[in-house]
N, C-alpha and C. Protein backbone atom coordinates (compact mmCIF):
# COMPACT_ATOMS: atom_id res chain seq x y z
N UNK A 1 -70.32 119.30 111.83
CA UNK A 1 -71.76 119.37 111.71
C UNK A 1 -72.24 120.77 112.06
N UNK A 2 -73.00 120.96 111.09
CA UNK A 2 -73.60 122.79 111.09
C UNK A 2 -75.27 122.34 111.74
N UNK A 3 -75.73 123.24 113.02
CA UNK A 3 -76.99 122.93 112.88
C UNK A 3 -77.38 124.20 113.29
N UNK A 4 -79.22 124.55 112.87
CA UNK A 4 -79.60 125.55 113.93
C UNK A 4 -80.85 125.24 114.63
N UNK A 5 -81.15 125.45 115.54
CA UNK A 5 -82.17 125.48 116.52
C UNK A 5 -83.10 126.69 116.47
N UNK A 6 -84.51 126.24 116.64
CA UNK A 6 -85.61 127.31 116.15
C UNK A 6 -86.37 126.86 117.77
N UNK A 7 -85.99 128.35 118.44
CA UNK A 7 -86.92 128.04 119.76
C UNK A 7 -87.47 129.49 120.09
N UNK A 8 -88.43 128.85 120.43
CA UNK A 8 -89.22 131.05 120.92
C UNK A 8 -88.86 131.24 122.14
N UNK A 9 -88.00 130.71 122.91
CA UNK A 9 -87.58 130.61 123.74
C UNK A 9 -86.24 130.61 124.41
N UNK A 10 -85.09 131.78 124.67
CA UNK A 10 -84.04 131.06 125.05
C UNK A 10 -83.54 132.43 126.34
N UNK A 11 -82.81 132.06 127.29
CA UNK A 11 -81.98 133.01 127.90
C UNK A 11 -81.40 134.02 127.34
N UNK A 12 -81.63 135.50 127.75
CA UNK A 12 -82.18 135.56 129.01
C UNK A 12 -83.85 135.69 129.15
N UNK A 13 -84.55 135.51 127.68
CA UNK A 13 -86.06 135.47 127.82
C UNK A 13 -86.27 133.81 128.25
N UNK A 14 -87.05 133.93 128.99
CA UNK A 14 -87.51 132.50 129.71
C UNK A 14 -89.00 132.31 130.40
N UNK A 15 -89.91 131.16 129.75
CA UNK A 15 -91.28 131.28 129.95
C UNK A 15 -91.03 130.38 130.54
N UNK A 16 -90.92 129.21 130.19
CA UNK A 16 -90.98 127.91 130.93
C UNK A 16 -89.50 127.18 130.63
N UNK A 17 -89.43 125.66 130.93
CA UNK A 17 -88.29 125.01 131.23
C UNK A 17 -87.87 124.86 130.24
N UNK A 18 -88.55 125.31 129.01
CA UNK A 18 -87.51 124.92 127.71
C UNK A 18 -86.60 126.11 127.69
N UNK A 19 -86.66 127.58 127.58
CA UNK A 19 -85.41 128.04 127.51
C UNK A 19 -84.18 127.50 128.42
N UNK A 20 -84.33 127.26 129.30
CA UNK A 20 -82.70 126.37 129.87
C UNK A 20 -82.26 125.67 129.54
N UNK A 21 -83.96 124.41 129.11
CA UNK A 21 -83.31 123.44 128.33
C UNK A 21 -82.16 123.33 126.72
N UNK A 22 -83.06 124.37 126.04
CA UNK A 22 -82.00 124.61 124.88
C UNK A 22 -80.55 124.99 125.61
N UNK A 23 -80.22 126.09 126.11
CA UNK A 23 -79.45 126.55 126.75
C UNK A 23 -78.43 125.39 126.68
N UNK A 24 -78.65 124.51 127.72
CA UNK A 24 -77.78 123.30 127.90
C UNK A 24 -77.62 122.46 126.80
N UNK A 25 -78.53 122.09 126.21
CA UNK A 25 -78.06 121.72 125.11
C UNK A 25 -77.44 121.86 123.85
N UNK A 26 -77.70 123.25 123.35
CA UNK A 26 -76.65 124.10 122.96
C UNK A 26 -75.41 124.21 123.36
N UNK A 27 -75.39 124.13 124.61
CA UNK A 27 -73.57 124.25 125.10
C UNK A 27 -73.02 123.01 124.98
N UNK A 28 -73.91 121.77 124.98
CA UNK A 28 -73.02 120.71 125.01
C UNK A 28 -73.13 120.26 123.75
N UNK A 29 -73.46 120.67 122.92
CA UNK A 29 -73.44 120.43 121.52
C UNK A 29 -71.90 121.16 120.94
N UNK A 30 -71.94 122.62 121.62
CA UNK A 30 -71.22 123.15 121.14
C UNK A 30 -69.72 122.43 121.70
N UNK A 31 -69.44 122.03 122.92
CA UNK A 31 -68.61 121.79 123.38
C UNK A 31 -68.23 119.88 122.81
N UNK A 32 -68.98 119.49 121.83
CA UNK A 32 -68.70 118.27 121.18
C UNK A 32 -68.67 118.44 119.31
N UNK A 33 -68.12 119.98 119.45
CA UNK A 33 -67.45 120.42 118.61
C UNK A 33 -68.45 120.81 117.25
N UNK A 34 -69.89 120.79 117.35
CA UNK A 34 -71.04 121.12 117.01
C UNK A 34 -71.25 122.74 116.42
N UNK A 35 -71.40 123.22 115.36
CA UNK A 35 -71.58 124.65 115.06
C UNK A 35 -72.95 125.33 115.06
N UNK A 36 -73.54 125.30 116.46
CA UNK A 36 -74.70 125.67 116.44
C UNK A 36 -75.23 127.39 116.42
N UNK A 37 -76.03 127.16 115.67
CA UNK A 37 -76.72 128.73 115.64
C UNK A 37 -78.32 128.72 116.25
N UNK A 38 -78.63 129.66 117.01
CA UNK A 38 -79.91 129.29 117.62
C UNK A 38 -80.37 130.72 117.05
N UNK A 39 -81.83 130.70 116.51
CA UNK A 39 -82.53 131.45 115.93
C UNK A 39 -83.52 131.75 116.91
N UNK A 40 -84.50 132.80 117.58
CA UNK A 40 -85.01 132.43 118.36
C UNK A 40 -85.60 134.31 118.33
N UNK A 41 -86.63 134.41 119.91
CA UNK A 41 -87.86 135.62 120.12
C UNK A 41 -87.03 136.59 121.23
N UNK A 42 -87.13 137.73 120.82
CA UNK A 42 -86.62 138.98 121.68
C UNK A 42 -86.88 140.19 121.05
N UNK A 43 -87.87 140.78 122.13
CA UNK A 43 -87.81 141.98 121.45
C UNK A 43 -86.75 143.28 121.39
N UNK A 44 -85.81 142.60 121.92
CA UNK A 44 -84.21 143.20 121.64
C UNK A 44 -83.52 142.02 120.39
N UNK A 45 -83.38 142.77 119.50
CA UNK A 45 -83.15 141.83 118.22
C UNK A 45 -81.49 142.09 118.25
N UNK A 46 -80.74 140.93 117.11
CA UNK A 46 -79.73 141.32 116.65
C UNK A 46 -79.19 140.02 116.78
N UNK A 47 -77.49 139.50 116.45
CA UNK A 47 -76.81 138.92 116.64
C UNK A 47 -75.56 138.79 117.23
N UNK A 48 -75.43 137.34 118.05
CA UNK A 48 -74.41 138.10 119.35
C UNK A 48 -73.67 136.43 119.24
N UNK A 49 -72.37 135.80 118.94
CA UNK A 49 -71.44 134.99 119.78
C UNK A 49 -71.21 134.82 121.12
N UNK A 50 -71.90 134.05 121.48
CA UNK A 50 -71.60 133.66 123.03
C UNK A 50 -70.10 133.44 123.30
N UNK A 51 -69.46 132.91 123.92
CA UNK A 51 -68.00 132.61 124.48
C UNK A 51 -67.63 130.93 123.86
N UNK A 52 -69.10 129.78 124.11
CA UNK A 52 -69.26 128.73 123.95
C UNK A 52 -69.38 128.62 122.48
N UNK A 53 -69.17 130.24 121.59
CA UNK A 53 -69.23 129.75 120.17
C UNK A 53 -70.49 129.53 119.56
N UNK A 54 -71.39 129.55 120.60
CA UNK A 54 -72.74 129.83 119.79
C UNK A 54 -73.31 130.61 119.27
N UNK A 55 -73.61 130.69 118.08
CA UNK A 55 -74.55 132.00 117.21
C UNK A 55 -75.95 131.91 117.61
N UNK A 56 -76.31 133.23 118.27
CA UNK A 56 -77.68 133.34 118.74
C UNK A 56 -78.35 134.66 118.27
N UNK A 57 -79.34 134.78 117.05
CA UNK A 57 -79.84 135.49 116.09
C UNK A 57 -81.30 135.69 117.18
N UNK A 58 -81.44 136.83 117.52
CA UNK A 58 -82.63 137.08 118.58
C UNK A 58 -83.74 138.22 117.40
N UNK A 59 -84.82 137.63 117.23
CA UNK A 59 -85.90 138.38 115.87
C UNK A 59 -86.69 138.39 116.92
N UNK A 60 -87.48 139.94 116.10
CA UNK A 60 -89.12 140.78 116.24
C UNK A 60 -90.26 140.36 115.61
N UNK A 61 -91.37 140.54 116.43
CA UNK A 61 -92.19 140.42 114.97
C UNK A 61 -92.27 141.46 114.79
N UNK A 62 -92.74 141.53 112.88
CA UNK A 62 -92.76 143.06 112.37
C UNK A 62 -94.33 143.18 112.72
N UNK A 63 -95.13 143.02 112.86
CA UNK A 63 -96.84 143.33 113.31
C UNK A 63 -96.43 142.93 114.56
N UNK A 64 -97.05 144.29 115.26
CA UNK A 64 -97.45 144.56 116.50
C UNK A 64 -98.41 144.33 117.26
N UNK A 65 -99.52 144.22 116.53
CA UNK A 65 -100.98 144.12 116.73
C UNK A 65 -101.75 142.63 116.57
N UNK A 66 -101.77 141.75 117.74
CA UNK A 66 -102.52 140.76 117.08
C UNK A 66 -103.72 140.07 118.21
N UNK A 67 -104.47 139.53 117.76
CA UNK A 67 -105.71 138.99 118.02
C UNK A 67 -105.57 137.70 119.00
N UNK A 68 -104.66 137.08 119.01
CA UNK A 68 -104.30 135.69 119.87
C UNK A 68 -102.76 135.26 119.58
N UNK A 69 -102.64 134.09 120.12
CA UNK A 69 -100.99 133.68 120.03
C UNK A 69 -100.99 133.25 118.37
N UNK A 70 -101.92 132.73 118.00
CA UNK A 70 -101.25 131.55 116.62
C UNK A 70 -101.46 133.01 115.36
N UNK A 71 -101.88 134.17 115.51
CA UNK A 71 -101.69 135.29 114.27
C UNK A 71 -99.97 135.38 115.03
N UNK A 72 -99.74 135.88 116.52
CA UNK A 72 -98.36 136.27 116.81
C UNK A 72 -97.44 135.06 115.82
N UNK A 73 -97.64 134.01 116.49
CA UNK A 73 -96.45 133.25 115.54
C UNK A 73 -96.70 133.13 114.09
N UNK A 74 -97.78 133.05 113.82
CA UNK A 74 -97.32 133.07 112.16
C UNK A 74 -96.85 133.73 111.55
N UNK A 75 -96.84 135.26 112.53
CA UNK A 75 -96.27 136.46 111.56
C UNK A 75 -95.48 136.12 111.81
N UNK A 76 -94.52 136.37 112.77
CA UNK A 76 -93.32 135.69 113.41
C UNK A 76 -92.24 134.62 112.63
N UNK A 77 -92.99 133.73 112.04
CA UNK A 77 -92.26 132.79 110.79
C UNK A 77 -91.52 133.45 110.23
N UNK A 78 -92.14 134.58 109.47
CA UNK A 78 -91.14 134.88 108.07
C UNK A 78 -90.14 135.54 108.67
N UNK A 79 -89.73 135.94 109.88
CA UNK A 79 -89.00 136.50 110.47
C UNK A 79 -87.59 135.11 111.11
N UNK A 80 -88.39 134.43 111.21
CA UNK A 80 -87.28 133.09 111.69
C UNK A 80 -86.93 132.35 110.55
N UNK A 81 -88.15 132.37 109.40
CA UNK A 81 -87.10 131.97 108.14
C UNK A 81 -86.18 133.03 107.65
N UNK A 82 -86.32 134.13 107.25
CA UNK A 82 -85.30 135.00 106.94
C UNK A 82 -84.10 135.02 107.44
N UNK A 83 -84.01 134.95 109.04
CA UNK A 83 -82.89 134.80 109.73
C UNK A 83 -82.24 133.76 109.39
N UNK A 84 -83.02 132.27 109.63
CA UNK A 84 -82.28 131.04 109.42
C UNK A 84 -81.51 130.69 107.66
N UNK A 85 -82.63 131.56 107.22
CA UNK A 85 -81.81 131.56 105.60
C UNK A 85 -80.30 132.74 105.36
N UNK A 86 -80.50 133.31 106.58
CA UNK A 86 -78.79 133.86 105.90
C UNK A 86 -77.90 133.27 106.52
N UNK A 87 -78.68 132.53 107.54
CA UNK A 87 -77.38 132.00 108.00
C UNK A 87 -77.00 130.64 107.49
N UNK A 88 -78.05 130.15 106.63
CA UNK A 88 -77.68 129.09 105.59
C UNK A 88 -76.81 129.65 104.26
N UNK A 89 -76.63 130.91 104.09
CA UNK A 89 -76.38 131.20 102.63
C UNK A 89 -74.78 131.67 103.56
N UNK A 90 -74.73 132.34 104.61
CA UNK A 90 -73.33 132.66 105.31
C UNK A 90 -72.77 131.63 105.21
N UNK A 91 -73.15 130.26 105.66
CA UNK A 91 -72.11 129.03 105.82
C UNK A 91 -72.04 128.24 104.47
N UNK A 92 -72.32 129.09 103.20
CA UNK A 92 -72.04 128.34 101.98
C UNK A 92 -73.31 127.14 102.01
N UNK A 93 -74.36 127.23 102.19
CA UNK A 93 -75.40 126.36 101.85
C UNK A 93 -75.21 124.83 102.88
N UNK A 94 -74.26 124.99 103.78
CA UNK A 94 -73.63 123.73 104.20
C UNK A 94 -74.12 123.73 106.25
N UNK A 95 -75.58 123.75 106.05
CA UNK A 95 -76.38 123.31 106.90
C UNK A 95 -76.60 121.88 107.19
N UNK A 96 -76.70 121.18 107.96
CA UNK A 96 -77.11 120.25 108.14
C UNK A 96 -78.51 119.49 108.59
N UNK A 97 -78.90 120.39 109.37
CA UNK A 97 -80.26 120.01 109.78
C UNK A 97 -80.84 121.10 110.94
N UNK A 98 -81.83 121.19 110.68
CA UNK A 98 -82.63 122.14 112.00
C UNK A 98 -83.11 121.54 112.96
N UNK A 99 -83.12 121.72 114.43
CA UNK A 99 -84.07 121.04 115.68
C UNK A 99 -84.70 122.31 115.77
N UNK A 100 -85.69 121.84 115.63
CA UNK A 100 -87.50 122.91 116.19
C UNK A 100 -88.22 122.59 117.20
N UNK A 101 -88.15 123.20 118.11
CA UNK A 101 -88.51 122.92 119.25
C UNK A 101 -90.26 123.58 119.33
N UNK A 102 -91.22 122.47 119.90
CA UNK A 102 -92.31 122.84 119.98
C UNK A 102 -93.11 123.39 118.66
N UNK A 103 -93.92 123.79 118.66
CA UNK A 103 -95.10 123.97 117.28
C UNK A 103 -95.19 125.29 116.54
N UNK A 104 -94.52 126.31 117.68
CA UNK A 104 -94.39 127.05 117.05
C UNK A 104 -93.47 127.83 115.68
N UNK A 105 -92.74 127.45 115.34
CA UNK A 105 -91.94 127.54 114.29
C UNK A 105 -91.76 126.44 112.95
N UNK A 106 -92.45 125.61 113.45
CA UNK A 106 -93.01 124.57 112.53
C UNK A 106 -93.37 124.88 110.95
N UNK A 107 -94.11 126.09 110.82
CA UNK A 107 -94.10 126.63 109.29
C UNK A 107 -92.77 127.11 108.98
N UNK A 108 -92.00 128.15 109.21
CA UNK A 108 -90.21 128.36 109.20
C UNK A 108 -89.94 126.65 108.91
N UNK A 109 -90.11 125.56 109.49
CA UNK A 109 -89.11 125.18 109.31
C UNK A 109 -89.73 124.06 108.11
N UNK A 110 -90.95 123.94 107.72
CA UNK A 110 -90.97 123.24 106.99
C UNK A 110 -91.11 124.07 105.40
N UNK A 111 -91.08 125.41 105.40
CA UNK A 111 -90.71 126.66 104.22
C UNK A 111 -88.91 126.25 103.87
N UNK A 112 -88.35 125.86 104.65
CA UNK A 112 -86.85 125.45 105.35
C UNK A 112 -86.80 124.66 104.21
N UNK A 113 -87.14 123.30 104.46
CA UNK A 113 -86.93 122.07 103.83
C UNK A 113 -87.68 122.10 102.75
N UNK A 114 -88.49 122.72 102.19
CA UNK A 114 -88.92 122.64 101.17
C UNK A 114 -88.02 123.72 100.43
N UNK A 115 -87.89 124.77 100.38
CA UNK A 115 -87.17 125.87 100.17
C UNK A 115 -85.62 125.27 99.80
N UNK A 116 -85.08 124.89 100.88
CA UNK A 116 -83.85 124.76 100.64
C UNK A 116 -83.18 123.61 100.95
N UNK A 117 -84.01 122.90 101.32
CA UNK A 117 -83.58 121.33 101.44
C UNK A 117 -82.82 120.74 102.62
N UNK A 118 -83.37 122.10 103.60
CA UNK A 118 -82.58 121.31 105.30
C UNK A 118 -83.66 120.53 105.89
N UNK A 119 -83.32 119.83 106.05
CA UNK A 119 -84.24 118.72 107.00
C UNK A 119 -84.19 118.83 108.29
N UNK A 120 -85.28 118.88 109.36
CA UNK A 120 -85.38 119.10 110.27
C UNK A 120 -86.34 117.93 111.32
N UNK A 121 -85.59 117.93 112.25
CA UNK A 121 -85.92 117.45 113.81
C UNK A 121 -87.40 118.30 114.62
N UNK A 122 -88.55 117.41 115.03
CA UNK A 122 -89.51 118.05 115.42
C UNK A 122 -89.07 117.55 116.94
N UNK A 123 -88.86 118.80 117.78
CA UNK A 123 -88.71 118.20 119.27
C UNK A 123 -89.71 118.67 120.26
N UNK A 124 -90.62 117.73 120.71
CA UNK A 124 -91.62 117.72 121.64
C UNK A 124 -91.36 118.02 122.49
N UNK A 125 -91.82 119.19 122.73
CA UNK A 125 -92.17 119.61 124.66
C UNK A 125 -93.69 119.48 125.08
N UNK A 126 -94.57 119.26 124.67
CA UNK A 126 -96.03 119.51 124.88
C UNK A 126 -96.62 119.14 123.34
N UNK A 127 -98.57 118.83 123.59
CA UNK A 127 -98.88 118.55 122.42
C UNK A 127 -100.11 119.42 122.54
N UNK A 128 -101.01 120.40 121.99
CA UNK A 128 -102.07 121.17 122.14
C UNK A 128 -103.70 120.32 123.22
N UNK A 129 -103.13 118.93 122.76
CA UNK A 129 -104.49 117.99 123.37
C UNK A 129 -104.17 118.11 124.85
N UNK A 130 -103.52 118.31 125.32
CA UNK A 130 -102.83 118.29 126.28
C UNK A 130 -102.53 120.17 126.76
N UNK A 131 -102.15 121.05 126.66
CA UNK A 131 -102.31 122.47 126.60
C UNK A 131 -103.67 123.13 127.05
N UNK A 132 -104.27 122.47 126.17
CA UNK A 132 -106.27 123.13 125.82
C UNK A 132 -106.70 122.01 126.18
N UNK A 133 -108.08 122.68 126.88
CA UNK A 133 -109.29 122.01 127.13
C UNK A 133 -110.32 122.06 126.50
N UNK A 134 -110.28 122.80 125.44
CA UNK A 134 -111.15 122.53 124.19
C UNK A 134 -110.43 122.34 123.09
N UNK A 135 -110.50 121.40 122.70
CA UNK A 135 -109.75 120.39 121.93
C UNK A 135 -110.33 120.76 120.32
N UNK A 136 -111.54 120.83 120.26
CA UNK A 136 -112.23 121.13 119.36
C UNK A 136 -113.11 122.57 118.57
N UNK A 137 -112.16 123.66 119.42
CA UNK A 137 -112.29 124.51 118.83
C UNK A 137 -111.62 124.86 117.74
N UNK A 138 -112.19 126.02 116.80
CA UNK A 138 -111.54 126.14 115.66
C UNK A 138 -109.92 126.73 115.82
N UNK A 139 -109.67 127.05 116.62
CA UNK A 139 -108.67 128.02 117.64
C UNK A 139 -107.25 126.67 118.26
N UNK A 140 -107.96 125.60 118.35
CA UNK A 140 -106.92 124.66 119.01
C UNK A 140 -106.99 123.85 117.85
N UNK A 141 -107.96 123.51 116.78
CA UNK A 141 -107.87 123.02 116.10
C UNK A 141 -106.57 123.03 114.63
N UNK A 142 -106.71 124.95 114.99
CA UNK A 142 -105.71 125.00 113.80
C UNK A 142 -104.04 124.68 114.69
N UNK A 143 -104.19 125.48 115.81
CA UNK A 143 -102.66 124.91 116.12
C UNK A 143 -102.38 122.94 116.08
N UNK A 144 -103.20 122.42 115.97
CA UNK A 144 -103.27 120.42 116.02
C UNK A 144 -102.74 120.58 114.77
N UNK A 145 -103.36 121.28 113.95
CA UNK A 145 -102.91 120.69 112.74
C UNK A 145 -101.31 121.44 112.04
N UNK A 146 -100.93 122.34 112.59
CA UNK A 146 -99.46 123.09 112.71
C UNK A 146 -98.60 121.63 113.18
N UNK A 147 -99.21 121.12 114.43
CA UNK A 147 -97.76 119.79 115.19
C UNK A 147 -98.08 119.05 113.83
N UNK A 148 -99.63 118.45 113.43
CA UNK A 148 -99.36 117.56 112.39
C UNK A 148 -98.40 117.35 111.21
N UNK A 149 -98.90 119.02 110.78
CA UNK A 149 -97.75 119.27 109.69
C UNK A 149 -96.37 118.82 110.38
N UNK A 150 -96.32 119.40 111.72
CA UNK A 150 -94.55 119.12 111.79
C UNK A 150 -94.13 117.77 111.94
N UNK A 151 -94.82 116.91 111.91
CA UNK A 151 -94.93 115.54 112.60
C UNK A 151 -94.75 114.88 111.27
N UNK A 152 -95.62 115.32 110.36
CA UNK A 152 -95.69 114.71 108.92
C UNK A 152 -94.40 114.99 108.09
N UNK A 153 -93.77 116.14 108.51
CA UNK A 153 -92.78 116.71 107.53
C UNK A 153 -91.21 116.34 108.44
N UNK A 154 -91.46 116.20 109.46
CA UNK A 154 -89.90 116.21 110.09
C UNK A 154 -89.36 114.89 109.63
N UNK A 155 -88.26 114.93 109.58
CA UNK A 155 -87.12 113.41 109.41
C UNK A 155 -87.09 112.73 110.55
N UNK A 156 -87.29 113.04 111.70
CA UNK A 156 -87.50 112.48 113.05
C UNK A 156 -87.84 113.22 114.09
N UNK A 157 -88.79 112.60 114.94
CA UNK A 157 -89.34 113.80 116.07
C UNK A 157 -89.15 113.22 117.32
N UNK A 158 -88.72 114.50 118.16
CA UNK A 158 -87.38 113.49 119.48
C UNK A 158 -88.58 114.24 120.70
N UNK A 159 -88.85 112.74 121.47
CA UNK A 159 -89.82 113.20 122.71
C UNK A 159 -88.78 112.72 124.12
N UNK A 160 -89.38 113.24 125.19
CA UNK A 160 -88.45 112.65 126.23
C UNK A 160 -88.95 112.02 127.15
N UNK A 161 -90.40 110.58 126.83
CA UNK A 161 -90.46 110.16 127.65
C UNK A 161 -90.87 109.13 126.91
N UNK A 162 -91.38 108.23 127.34
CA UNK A 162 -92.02 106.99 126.08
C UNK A 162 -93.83 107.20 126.41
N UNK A 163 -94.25 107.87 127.28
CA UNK A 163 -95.43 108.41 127.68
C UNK A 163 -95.67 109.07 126.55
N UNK A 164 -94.77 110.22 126.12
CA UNK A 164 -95.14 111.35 125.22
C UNK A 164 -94.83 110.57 123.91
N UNK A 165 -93.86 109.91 123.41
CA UNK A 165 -94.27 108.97 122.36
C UNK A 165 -95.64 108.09 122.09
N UNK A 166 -96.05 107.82 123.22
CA UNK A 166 -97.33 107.30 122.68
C UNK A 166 -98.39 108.10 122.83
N UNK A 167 -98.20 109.05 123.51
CA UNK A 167 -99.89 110.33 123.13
C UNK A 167 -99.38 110.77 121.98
N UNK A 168 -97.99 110.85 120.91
CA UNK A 168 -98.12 111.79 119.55
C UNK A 168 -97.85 110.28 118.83
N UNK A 169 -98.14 108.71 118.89
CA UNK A 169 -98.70 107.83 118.27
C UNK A 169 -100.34 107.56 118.39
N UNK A 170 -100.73 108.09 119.40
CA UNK A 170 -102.13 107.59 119.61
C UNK A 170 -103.15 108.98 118.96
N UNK A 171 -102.56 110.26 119.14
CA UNK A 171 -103.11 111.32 118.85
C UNK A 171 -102.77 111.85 117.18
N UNK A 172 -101.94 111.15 116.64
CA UNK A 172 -101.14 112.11 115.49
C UNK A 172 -101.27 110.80 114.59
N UNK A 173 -100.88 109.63 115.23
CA UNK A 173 -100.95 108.16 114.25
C UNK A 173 -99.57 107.98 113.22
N UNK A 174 -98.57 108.88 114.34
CA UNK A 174 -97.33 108.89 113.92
C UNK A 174 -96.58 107.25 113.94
N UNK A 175 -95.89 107.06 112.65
CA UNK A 175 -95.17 105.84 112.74
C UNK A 175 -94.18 105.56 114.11
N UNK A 176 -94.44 104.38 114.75
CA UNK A 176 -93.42 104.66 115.90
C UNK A 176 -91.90 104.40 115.93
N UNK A 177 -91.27 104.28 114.43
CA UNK A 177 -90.11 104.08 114.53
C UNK A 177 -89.66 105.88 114.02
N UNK A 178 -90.54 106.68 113.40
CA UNK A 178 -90.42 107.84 113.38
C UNK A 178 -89.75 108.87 114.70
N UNK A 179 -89.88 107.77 116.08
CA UNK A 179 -90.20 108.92 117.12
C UNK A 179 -88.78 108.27 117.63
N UNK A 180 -88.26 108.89 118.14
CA UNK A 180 -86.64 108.72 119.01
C UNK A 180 -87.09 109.12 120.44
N UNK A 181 -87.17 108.41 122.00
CA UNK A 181 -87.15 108.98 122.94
C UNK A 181 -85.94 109.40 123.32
N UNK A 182 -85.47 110.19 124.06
CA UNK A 182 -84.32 110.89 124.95
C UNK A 182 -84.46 111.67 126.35
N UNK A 183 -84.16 110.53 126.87
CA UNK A 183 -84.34 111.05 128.74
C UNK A 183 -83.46 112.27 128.84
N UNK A 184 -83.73 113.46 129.52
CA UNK A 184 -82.46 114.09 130.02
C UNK A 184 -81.99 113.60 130.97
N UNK A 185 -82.89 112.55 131.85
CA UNK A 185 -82.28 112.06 132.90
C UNK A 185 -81.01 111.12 132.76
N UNK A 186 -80.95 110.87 131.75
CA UNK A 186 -80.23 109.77 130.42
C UNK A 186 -78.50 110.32 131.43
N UNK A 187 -77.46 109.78 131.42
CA UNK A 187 -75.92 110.14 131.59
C UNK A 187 -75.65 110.24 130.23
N UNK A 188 -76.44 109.69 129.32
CA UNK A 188 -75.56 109.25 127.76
C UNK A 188 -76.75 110.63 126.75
N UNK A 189 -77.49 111.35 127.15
CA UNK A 189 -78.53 112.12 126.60
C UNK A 189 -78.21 112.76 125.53
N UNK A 190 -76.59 113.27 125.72
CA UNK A 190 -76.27 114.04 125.04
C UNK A 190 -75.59 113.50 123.70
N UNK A 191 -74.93 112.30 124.19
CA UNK A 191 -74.56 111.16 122.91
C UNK A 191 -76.10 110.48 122.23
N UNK A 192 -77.34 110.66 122.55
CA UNK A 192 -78.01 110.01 121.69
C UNK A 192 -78.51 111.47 121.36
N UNK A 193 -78.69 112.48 121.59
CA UNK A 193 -78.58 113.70 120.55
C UNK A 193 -77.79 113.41 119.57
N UNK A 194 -76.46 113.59 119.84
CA UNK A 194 -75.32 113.57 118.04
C UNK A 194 -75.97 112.24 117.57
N UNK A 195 -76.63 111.20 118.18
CA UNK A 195 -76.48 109.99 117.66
C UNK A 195 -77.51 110.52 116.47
N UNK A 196 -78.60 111.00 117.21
CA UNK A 196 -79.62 111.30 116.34
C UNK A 196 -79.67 112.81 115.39
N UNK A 197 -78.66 113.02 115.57
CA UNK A 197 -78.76 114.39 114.61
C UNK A 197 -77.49 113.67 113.44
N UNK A 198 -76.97 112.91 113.62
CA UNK A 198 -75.95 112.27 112.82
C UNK A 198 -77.11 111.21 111.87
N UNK A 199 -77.78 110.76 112.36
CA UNK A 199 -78.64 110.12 111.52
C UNK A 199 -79.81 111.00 110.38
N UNK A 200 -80.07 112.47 110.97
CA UNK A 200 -80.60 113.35 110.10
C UNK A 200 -79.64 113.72 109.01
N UNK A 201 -78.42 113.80 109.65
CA UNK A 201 -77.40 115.00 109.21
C UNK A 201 -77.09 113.95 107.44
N UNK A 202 -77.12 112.38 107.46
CA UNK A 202 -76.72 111.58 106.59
C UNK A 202 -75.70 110.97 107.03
N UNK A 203 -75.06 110.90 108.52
CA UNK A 203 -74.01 110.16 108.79
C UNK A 203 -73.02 110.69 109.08
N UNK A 204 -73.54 112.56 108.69
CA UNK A 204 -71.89 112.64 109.40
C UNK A 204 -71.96 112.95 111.09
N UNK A 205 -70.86 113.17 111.48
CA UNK A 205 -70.69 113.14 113.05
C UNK A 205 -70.06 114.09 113.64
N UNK A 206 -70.21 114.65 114.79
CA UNK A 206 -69.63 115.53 115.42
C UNK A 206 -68.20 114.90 116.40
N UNK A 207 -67.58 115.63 116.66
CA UNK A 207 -65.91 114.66 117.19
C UNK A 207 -66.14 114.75 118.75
């Protein structure tokens, strides 16, 4: 199983608990024999093999100059699709599926699946209703409708609590067999990952 991971986030840049989190999960993906490539934000760019075999593609944005966070990431997209597309065309077109972590890369990845036909995992860390306290500005409004898109377009969207499954059923009016929970607190967390990336992937499985 070929996958890549789209996070603005990973070691040694670290905002909050999701860069570790990928981190670990990446390694134990990799170490259940998983070919992961993580695409991801540094303004030290390039590509580097970890030891654990992971491909970690670190992109810029090319505009320097911007007005708030949601101009930063959008420019930012064509920069994480570009990346993620050579490394679909390097492995002979033989991707399996993307995990996108959080909202931001959400356009990349649904340019992804439309483009080239990888299907992708929307994985919840946070939802904007919840982020912002004005819910109804034009400003929070457009990032709501970025998760929607990703919510609408993903093959399955993996939350980690059954709390956060029902604020992105009650807020989004997402189908609830759409949503997969996964505790990290889980002993088995990492087997209902492959479980559930084997169910994107079409069945196949990691060893």
């Amino acid at each position: 199983m070929r996958v890549i991971i789209l996070t603005w986030e990973y070691p040694p840049r670290v905002v909050g608990k999701l860069s570790e989190y990928v981190k670990t999960l990446s390694t134990q993906l990799a170490t259940s024999n998983v070919e992961v490539n993580v695409v991801t934000y540094d303004t030290a760019t390039g590509s580097v093999k970890e030891p654990t075999g992971i491909q970690i593609v670190r992109v810029s944005n090319p505009v320097l100059t911007h007005i708030g966070l949601l101009t930063w990431v959008l420019t930012l997209n064509q920069e994480v699709e570009r990346a993620a597309a050579n490394i679909y065309y390097q492995a002979k077109k033989q991707i399996d599926l993307l995990d996108v972590f959080d909202w931001h890369f959400i356009s990349a990845a649904v340019t992804l699946k439309n483009g080239l036909g990888i299907p992708f995992i929307y994985s919840v860390e946070s939802l904007e209703n919840h982020r912002s306290l004005a819910a109804n500005t034009p400003y929070t409004m457009a990032i709501r409708s970025i998760e929607w898109l990703g919510f609408y377009e993903a093959e399955k969207i993996s939350v980690k609590s059954e709390w956060m499954r029902d604020e992105v059923i009650n807020i989004y009016k997402v189908p609830k067999e759409k949503i997969v929970v996964i505790s990290t607190t889980s002993n088995s967390w990492i087997k209902e990952i492959l479980k559930l990336y084997s169910s994107v992937a079409g069945g196949l499985k990691a060893k």
